[in-house]
C-alpha atoms as a PDB file:
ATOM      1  CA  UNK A   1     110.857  52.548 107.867  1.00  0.00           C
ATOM      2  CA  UNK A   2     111.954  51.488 111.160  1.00  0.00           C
ATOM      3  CA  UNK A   3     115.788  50.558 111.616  1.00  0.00           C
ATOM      4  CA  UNK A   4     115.287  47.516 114.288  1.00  0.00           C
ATOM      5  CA  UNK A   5     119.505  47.515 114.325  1.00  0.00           C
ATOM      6  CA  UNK A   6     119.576  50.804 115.612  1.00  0.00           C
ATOM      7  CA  UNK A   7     116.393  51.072 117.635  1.00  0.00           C
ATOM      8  CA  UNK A   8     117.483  47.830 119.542  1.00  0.00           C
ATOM      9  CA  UNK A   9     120.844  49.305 119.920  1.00  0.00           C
ATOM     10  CA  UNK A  10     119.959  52.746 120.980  1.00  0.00           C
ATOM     11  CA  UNK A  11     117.141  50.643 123.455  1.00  0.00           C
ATOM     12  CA  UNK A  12     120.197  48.506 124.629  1.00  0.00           C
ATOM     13  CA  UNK A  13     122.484  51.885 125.666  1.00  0.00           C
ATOM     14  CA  UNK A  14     119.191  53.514 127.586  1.00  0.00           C
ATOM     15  CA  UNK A  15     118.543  50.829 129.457  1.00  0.00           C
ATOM     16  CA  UNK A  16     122.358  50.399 130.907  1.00  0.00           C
ATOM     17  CA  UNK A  17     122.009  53.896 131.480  1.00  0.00           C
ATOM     18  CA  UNK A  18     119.305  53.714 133.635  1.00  0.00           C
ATOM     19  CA  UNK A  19     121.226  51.230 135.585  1.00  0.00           C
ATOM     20  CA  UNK A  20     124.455  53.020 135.793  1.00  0.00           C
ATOM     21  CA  UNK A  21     125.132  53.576 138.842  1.00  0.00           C
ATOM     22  CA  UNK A  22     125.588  57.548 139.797  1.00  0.00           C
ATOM     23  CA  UNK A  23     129.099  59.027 139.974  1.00  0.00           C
ATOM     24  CA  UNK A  24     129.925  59.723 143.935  1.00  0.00           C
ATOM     25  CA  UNK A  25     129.569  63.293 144.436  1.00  0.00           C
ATOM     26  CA  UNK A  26     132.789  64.578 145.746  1.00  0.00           C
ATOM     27  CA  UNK A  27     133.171  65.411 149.673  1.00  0.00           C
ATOM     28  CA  UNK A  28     136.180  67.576 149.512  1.00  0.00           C
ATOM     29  CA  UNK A  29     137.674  69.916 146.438  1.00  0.00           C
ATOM     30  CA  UNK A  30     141.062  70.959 146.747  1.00  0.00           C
ATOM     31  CA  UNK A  31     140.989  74.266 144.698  1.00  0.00           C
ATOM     32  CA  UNK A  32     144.472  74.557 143.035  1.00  0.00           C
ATOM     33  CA  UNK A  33     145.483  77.949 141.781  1.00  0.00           C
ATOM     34  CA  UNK A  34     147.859  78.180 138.991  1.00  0.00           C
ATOM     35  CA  UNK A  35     150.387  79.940 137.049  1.00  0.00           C
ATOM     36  CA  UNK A  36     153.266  78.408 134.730  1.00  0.00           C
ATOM     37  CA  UNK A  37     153.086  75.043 136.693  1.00  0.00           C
ATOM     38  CA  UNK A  38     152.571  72.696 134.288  1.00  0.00           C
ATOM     39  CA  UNK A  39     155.569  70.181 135.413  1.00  0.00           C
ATOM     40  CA  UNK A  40     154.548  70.278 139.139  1.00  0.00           C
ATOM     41  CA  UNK A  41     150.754  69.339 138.141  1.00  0.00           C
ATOM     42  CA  UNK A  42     151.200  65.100 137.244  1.00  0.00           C
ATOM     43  CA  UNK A  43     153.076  64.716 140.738  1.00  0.00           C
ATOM     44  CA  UNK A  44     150.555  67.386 142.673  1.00  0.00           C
ATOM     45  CA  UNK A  45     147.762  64.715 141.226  1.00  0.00           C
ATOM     46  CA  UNK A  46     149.293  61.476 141.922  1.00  0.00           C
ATOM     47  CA  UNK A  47     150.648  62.609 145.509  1.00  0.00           C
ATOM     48  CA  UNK A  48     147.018  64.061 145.986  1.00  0.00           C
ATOM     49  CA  UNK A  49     145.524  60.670 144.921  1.00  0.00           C
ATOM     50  CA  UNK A  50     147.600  58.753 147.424  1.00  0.00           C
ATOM     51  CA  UNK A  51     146.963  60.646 150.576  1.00  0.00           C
ATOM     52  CA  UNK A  52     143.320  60.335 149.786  1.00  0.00           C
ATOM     53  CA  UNK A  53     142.335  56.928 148.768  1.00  0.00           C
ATOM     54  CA  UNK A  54     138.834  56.017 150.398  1.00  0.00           C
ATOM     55  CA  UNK A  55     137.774  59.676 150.295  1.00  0.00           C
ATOM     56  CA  UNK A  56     135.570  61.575 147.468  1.00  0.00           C
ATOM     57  CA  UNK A  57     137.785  63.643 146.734  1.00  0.00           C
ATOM     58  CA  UNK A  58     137.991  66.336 143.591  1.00  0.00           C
ATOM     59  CA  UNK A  59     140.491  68.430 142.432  1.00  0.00           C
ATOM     60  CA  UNK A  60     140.031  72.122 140.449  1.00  0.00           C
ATOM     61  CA  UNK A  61     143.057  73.769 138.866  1.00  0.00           C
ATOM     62  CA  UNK A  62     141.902  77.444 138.606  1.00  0.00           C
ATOM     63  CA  UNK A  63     144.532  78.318 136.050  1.00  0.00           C
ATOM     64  CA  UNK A  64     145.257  82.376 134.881  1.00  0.00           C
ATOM     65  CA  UNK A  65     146.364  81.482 130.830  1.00  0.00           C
ATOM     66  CA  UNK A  66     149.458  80.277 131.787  1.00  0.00           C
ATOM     67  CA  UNK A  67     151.871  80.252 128.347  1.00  0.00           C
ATOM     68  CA  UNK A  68     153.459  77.485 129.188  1.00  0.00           C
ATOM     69  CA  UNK A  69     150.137  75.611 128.595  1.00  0.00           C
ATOM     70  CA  UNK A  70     149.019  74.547 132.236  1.00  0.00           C
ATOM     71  CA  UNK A  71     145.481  74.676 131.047  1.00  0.00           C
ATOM     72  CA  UNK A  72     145.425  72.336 128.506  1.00  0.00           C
ATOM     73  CA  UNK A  73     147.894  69.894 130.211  1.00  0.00           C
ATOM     74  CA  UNK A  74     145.155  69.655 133.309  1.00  0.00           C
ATOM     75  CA  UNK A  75     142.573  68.822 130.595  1.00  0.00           C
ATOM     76  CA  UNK A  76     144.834  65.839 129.580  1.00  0.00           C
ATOM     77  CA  UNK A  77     144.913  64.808 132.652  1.00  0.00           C
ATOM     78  CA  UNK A  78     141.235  65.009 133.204  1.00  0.00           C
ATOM     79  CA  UNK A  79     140.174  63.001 130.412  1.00  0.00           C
ATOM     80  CA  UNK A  80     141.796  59.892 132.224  1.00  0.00           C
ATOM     81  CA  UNK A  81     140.982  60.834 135.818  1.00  0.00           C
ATOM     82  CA  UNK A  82     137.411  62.478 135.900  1.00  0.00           C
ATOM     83  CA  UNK A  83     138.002  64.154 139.588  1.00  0.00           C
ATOM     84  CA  UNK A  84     140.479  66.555 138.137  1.00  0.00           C
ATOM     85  CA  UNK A  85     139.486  69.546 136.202  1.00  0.00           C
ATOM     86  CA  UNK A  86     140.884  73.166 135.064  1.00  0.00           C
ATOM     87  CA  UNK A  87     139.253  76.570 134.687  1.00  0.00           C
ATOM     88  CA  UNK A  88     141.281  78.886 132.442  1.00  0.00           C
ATOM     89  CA  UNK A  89     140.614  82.206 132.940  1.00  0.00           C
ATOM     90  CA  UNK A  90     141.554  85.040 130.304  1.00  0.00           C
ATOM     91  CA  UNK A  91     141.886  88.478 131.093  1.00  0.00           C
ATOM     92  CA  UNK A  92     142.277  88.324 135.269  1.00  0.00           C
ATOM     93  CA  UNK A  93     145.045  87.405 137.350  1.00  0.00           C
ATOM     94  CA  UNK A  94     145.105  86.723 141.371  1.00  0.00           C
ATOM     95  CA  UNK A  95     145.696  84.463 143.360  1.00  0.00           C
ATOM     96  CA  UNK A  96     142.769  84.980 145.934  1.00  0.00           C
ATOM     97  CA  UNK A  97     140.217  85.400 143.293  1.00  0.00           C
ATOM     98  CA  UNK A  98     141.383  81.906 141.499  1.00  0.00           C
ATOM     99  CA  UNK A  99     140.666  80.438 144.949  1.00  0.00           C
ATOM    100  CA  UNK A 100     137.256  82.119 144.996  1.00  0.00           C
ATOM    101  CA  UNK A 101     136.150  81.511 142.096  1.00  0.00           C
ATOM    102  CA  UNK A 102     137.366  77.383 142.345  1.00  0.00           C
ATOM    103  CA  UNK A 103     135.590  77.235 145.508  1.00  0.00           C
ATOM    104  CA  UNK A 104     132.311  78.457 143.874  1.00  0.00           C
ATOM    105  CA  UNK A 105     132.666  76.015 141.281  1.00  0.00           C
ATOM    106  CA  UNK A 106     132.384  72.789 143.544  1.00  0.00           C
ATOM    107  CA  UNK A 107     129.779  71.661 145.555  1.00  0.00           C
ATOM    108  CA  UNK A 108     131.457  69.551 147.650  1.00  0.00           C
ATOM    109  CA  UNK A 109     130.640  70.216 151.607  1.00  0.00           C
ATOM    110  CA  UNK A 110     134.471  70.551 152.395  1.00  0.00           C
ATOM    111  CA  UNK A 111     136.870  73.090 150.341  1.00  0.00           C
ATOM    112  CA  UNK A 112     140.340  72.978 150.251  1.00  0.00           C
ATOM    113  CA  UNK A 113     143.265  75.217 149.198  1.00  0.00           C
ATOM    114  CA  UNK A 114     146.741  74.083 148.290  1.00  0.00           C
ATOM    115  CA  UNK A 115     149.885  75.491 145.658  1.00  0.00           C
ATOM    116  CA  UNK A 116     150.681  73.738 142.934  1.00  0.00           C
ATOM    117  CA  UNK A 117     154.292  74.038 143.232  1.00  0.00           C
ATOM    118  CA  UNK A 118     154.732  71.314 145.670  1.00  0.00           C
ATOM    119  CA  UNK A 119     155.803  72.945 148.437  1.00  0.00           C
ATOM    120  CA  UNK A 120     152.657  71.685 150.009  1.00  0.00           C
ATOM    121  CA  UNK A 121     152.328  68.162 151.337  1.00  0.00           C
ATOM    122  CA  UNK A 122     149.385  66.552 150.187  1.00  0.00           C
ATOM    123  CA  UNK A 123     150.100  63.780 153.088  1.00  0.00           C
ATOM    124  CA  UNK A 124     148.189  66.529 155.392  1.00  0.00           C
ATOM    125  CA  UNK A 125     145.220  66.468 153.511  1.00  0.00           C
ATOM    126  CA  UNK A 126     143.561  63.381 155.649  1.00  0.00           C
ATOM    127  CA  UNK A 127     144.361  65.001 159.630  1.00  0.00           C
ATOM    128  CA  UNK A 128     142.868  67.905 158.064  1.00  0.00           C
ATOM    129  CA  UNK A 129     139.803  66.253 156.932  1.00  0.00           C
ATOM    130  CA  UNK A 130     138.848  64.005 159.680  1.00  0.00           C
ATOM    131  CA  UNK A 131     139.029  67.537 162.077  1.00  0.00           C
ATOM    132  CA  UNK A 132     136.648  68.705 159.836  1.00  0.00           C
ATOM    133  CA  UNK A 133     134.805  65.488 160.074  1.00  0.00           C
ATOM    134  CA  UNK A 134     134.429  65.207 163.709  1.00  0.00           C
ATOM    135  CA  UNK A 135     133.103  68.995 163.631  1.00  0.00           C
ATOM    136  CA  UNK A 136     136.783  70.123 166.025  1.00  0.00           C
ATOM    137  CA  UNK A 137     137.230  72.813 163.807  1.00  0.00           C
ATOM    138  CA  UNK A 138     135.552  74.710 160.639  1.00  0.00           C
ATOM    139  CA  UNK A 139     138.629  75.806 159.137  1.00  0.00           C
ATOM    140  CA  UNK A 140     141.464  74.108 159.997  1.00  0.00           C
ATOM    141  CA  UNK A 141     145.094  75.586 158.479  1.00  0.00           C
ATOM    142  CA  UNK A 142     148.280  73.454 157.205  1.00  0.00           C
ATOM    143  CA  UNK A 143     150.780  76.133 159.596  1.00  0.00           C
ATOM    144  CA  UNK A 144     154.774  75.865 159.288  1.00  0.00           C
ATOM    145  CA  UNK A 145     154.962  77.402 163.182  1.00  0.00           C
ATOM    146  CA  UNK A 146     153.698  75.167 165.469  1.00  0.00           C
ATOM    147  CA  UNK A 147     155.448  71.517 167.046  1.00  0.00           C
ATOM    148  CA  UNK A 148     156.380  69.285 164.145  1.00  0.00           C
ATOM    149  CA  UNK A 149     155.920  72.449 161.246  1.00  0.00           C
ATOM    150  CA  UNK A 150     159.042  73.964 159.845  1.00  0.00           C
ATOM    151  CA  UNK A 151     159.969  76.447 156.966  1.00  0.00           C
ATOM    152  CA  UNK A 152     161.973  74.204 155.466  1.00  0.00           C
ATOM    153  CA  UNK A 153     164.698  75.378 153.939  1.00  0.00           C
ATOM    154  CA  UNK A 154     164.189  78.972 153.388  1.00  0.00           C
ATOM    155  CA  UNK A 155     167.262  81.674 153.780  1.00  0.00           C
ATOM    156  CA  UNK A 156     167.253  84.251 156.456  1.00  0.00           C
ATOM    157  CA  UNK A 157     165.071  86.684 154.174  1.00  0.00           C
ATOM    158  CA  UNK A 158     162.791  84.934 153.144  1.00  0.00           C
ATOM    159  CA  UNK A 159     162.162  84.121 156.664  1.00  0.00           C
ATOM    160  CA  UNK A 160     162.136  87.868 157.794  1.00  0.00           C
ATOM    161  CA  UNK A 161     159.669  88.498 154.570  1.00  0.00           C
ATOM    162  CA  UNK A 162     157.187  86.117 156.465  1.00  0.00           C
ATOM    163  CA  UNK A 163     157.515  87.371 160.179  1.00  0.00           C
ATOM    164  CA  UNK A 164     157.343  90.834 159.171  1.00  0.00           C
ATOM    165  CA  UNK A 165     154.216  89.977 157.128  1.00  0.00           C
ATOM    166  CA  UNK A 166     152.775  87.850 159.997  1.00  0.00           C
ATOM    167  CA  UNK A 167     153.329  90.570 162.088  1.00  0.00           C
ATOM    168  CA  UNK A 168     151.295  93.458 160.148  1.00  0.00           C
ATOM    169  CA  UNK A 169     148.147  91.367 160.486  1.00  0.00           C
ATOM    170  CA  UNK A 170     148.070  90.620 163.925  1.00  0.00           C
ATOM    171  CA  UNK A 171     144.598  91.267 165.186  1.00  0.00           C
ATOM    172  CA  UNK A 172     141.898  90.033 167.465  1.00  0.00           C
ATOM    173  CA  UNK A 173     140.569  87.936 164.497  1.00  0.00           C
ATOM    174  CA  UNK A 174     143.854  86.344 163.671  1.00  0.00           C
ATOM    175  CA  UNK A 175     144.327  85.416 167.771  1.00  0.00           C
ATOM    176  CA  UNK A 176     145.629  81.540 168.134  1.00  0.00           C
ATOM    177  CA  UNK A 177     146.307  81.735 164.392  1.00  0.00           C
ATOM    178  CA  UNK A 178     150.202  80.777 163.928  1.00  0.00           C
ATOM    179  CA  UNK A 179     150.566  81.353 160.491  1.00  0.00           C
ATOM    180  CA  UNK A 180     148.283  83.376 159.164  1.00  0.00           C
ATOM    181  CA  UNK A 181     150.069  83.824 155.883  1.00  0.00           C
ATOM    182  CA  UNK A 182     149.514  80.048 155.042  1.00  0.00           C
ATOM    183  CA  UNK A 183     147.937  79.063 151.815  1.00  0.00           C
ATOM    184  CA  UNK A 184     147.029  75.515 152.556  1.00  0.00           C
ATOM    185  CA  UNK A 185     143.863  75.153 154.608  1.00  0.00           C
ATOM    186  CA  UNK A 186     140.711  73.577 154.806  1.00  0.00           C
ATOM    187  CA  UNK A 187     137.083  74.838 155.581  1.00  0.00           C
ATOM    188  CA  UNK A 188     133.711  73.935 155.666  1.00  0.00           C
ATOM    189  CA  UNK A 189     131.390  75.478 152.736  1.00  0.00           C
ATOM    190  CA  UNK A 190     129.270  77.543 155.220  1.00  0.00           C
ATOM    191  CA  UNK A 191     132.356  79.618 156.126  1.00  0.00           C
ATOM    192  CA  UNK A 192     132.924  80.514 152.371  1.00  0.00           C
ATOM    193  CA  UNK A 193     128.728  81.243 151.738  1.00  0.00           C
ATOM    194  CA  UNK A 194     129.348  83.131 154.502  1.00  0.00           C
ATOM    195  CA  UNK A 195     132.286  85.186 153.784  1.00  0.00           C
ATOM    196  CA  UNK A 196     132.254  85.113 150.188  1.00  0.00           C
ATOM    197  CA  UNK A 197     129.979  88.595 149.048  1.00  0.00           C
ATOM    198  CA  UNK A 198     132.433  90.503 151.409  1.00  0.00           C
ATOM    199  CA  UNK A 199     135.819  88.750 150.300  1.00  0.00           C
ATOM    200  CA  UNK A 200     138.757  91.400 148.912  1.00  0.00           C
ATOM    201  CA  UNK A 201     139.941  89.151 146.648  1.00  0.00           C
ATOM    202  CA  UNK A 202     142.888  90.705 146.440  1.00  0.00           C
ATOM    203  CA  UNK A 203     146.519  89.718 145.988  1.00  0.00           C
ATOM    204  CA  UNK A 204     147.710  86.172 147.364  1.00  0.00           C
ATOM    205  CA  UNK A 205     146.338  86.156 150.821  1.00  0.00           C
ATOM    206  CA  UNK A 206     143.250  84.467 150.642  1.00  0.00           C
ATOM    207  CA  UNK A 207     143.159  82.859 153.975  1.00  0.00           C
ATOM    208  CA  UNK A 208     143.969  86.246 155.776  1.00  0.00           C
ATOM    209  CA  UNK A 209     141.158  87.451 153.609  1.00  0.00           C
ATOM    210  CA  UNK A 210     138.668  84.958 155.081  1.00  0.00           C
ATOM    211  CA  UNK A 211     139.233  85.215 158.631  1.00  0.00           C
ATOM    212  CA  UNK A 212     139.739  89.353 158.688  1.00  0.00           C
ATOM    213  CA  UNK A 213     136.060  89.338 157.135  1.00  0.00           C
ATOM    214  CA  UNK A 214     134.069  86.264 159.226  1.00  0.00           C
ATOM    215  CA  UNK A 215     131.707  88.626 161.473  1.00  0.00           C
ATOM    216  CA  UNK A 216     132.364  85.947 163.693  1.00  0.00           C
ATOM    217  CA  UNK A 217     135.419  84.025 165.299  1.00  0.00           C
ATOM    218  CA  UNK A 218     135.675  80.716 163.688  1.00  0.00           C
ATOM    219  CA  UNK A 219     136.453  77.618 165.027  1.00  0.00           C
ATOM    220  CA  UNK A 220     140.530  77.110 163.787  1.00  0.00           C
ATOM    221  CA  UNK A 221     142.677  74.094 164.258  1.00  0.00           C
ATOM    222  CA  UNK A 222     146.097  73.945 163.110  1.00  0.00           C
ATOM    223  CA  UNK A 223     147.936  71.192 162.113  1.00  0.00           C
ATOM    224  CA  UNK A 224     152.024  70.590 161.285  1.00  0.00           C
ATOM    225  CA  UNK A 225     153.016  71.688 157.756  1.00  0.00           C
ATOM    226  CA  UNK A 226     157.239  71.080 156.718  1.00  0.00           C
ATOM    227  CA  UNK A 227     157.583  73.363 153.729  1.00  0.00           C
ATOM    228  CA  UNK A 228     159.224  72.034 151.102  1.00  0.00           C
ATOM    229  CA  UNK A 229     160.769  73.517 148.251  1.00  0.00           C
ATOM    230  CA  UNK A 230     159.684  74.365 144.992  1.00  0.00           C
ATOM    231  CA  UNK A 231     160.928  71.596 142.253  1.00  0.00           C
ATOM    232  CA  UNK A 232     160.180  73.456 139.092  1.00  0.00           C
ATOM    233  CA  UNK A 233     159.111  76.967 137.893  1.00  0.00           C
ATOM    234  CA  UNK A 234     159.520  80.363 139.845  1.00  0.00           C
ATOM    235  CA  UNK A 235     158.148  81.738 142.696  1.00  0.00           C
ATOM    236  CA  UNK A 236     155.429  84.621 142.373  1.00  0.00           C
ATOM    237  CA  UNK A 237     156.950  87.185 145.137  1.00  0.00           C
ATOM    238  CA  UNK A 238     157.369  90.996 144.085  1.00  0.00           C
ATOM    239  CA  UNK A 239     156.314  94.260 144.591  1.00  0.00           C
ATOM    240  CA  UNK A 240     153.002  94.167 143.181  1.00  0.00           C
ATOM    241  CA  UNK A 241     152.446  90.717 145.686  1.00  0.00           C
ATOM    242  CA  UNK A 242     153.609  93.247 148.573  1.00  0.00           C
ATOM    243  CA  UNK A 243     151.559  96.577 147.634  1.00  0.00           C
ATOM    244  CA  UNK A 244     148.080  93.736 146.963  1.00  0.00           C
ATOM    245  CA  UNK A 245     149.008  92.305 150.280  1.00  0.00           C
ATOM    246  CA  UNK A 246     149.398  95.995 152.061  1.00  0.00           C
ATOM    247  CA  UNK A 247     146.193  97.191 150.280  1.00  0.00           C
ATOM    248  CA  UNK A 248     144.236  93.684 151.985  1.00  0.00           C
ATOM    249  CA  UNK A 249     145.406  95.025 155.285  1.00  0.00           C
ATOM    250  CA  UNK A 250     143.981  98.372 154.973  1.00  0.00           C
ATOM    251  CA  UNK A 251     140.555  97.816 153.193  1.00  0.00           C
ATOM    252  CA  UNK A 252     139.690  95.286 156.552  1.00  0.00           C
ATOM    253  CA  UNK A 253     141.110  98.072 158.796  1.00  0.00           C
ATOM    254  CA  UNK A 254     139.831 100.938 157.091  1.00  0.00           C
ATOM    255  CA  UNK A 255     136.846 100.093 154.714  1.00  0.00           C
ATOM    256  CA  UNK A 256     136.913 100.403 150.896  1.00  0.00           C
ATOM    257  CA  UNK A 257     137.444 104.197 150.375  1.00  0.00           C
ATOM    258  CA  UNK A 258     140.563 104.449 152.879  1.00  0.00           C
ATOM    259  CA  UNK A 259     143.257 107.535 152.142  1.00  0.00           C
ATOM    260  CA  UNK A 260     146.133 104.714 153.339  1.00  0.00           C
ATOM    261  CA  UNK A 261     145.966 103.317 149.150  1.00  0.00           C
ATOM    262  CA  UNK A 262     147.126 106.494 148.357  1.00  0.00           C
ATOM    263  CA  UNK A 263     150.574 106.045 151.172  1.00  0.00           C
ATOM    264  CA  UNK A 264     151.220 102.153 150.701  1.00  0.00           C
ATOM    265  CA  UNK A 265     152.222 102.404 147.374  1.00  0.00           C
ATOM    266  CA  UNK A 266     155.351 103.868 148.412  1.00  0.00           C
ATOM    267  CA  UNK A 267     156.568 100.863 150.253  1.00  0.00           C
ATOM    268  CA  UNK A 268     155.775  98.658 147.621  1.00  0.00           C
ATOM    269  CA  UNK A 269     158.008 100.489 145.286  1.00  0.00           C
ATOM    270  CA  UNK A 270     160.924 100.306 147.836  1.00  0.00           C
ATOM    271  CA  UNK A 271     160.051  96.668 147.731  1.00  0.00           C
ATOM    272  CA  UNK A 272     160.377  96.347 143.742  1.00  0.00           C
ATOM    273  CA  UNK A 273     163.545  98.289 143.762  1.00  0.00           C
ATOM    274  CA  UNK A 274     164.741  95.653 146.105  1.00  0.00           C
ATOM    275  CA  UNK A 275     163.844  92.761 144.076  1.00  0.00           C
ATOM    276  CA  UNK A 276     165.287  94.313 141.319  1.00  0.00           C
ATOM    277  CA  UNK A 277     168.079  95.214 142.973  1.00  0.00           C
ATOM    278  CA  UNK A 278     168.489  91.873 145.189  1.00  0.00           C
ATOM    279  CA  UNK A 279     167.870  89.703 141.946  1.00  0.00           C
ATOM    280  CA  UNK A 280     171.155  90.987 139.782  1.00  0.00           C
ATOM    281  CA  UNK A 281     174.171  90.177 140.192  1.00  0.00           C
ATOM    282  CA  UNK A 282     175.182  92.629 142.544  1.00  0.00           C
ATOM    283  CA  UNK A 283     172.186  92.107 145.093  1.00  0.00           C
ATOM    284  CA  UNK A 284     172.492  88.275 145.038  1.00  0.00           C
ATOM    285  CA  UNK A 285     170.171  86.926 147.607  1.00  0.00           C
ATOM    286  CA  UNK A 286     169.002  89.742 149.166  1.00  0.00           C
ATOM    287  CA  UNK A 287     165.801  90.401 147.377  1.00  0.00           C
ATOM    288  CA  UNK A 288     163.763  88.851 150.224  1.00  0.00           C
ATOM    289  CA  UNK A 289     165.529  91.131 152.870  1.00  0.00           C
ATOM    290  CA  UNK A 290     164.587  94.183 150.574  1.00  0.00           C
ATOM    291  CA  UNK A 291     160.921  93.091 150.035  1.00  0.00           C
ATOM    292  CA  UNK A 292     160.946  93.087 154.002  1.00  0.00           C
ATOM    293  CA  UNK A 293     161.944  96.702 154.261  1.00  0.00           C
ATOM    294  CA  UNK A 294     159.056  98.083 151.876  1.00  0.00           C
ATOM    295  CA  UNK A 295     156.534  96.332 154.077  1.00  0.00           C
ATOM    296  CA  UNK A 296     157.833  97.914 156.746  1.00  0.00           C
ATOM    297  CA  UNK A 297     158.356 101.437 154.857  1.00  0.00           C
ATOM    298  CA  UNK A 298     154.981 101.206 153.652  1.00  0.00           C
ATOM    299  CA  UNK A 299     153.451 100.159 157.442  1.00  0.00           C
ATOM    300  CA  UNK A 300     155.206 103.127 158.755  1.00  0.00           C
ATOM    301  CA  UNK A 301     153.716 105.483 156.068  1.00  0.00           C
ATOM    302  CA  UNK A 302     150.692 104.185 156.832  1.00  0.00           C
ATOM    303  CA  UNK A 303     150.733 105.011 160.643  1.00  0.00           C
ATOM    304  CA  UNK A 304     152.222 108.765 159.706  1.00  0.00           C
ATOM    305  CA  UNK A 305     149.293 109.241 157.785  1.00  0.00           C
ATOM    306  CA  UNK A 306     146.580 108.610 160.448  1.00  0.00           C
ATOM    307  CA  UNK A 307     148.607 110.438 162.869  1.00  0.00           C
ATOM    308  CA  UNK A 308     148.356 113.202 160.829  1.00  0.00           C
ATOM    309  CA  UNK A 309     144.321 112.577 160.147  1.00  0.00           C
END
């Protein structure tokens, strides 16, 4: 027998469906990766939300199992406020790869990448956009080096870490690219289609990783970035970040099977024993200083060996 209550109800919820209107699709996702930043994630959203009012705007927290329950916190947040969303992923780690695999998940024309830790100012997000927009650039990076950028307030050695890094990558590709170590940027989805089968994926680097593998130069713009620092958690930086970084280098130089892997790792482990040795007591603050030095070790192993080759 036919239940007119619920047939006229269930008729009643179809046809406001049918009238719904469609969620906007998104324009831009900002891919955030994450590890063990659950208590920078409510401000990253709410800062994120009031740089970009008036744009479609999305935002995917690609989070590696985090213990301290990142993950599950983003889902809270995404039950109220439908643009934000998490992937948890078990069983891999990486920075570059979380941004890879965030960026496949959207299909918004414009891609973003930004930290979680707040040392990035979401403020930047709209002069990046609109350069996009107007078609002035098709990857346009948030850079701490040129007029109106600034490190912030970062000690001596952590400063030296990032010019000696800077330095190492300095190619024809990178050309007109201040800081190439930057992990806030923006780029249009062709760029990633583009790039994407041929990425390293490797280590933290993921803009480096993108412009050392375009097979053609891409249109950059650069706009001011003031680093901040980081409010809560700690920061990632250690030997295996230096020897992932290192390796990067060489597989664009040298293709996949490259005898250098077999050198670098001997920088990197002058690097650990630095940060070990930096971080106690004794070392204080010189674990960025230290970290410096392996790079350096390891570049220098890396040009003995091809001299011998």
């Amino acid at each position: 027998m036919l239940d007119r209550a619920n047939w006229s109800s269930t008729a009643a919820y179809d046809i406001r469906e049918m009238f719904r209107p469609a969620p906007r699709a998104a324009e831009l996702t900002i891919v955030v990766p994450s590890y063990n930043e659950r208590e920078n994630i409510d401000e990253l959203v709410s800062r994120v939300g009031e740089a970009l009012v008036g744009i479609d705007w999305e935002m995917i927290v690609v989070d590696d199992d985090s213990p301290d329950g990142t993950a599950d916190h983003v889902r809270s947040i995404g039950r109220r406020d439908g643009r934000v969303r998490v992937i948890r992923r078990v069983g891999r780690r990486g920075l570059s790869s979380a941004c890879i695999e965030g960026m496949l998940a959207s299909s918004a024309p414009v891609l973003a990448v930004m930290d979680a830790d707040l040392q990035h100012d979401p403020a930047v997000l709209p002069s990046m956009l609109s350069l996009v927009r107007e078609d002035r650039a098709e990857l346009v990076v948030a850079s701490r080096h040129v007029a109106g950028g600034s490190i912030g307030e970062w000690g001596a050695g952590r400063a030296l870490v990032s010019r000696v890094a800077s330095g190492l990558c300095r190619s024809r590709a990178t050309k007109g690219l201040s800081d190439p170590m930057s992990g806030f940027f923006m780029l249009r989805r062709r760029v990633l289609d583009d790039t994407v089968p041929h990425l390293s994926g490797k280590g933290f680097k993921i803009l480096l990783d993108i412009v050392l593998t375009s097979a053609r130069p891409l249109r950059i713009r650069e706009v001011p970035l003031v680093f901040a620092m980081r409010k809560h958690g700690a920061s990632k930086l250690g030997a295996g970040v230096v020897f992932d970084y290192l390796s990067l280098l060489a597989e664009k130089k040298f293709g996949r099977l490259n005898p250098i892997r077999l050198i670098a790792p001997a920088g990197a482990v002058a690097a650990g024993l630095g940060v070990a040795w930096g971080t106690s007591a004794v070392g204080g603050a010189a674990a960025p200083a230290a970290v410096a030095a392996g790079m350096v070790a390891a570049l220098l192993c890396q040009r003995r060996s091809i001299a011998r080759q």
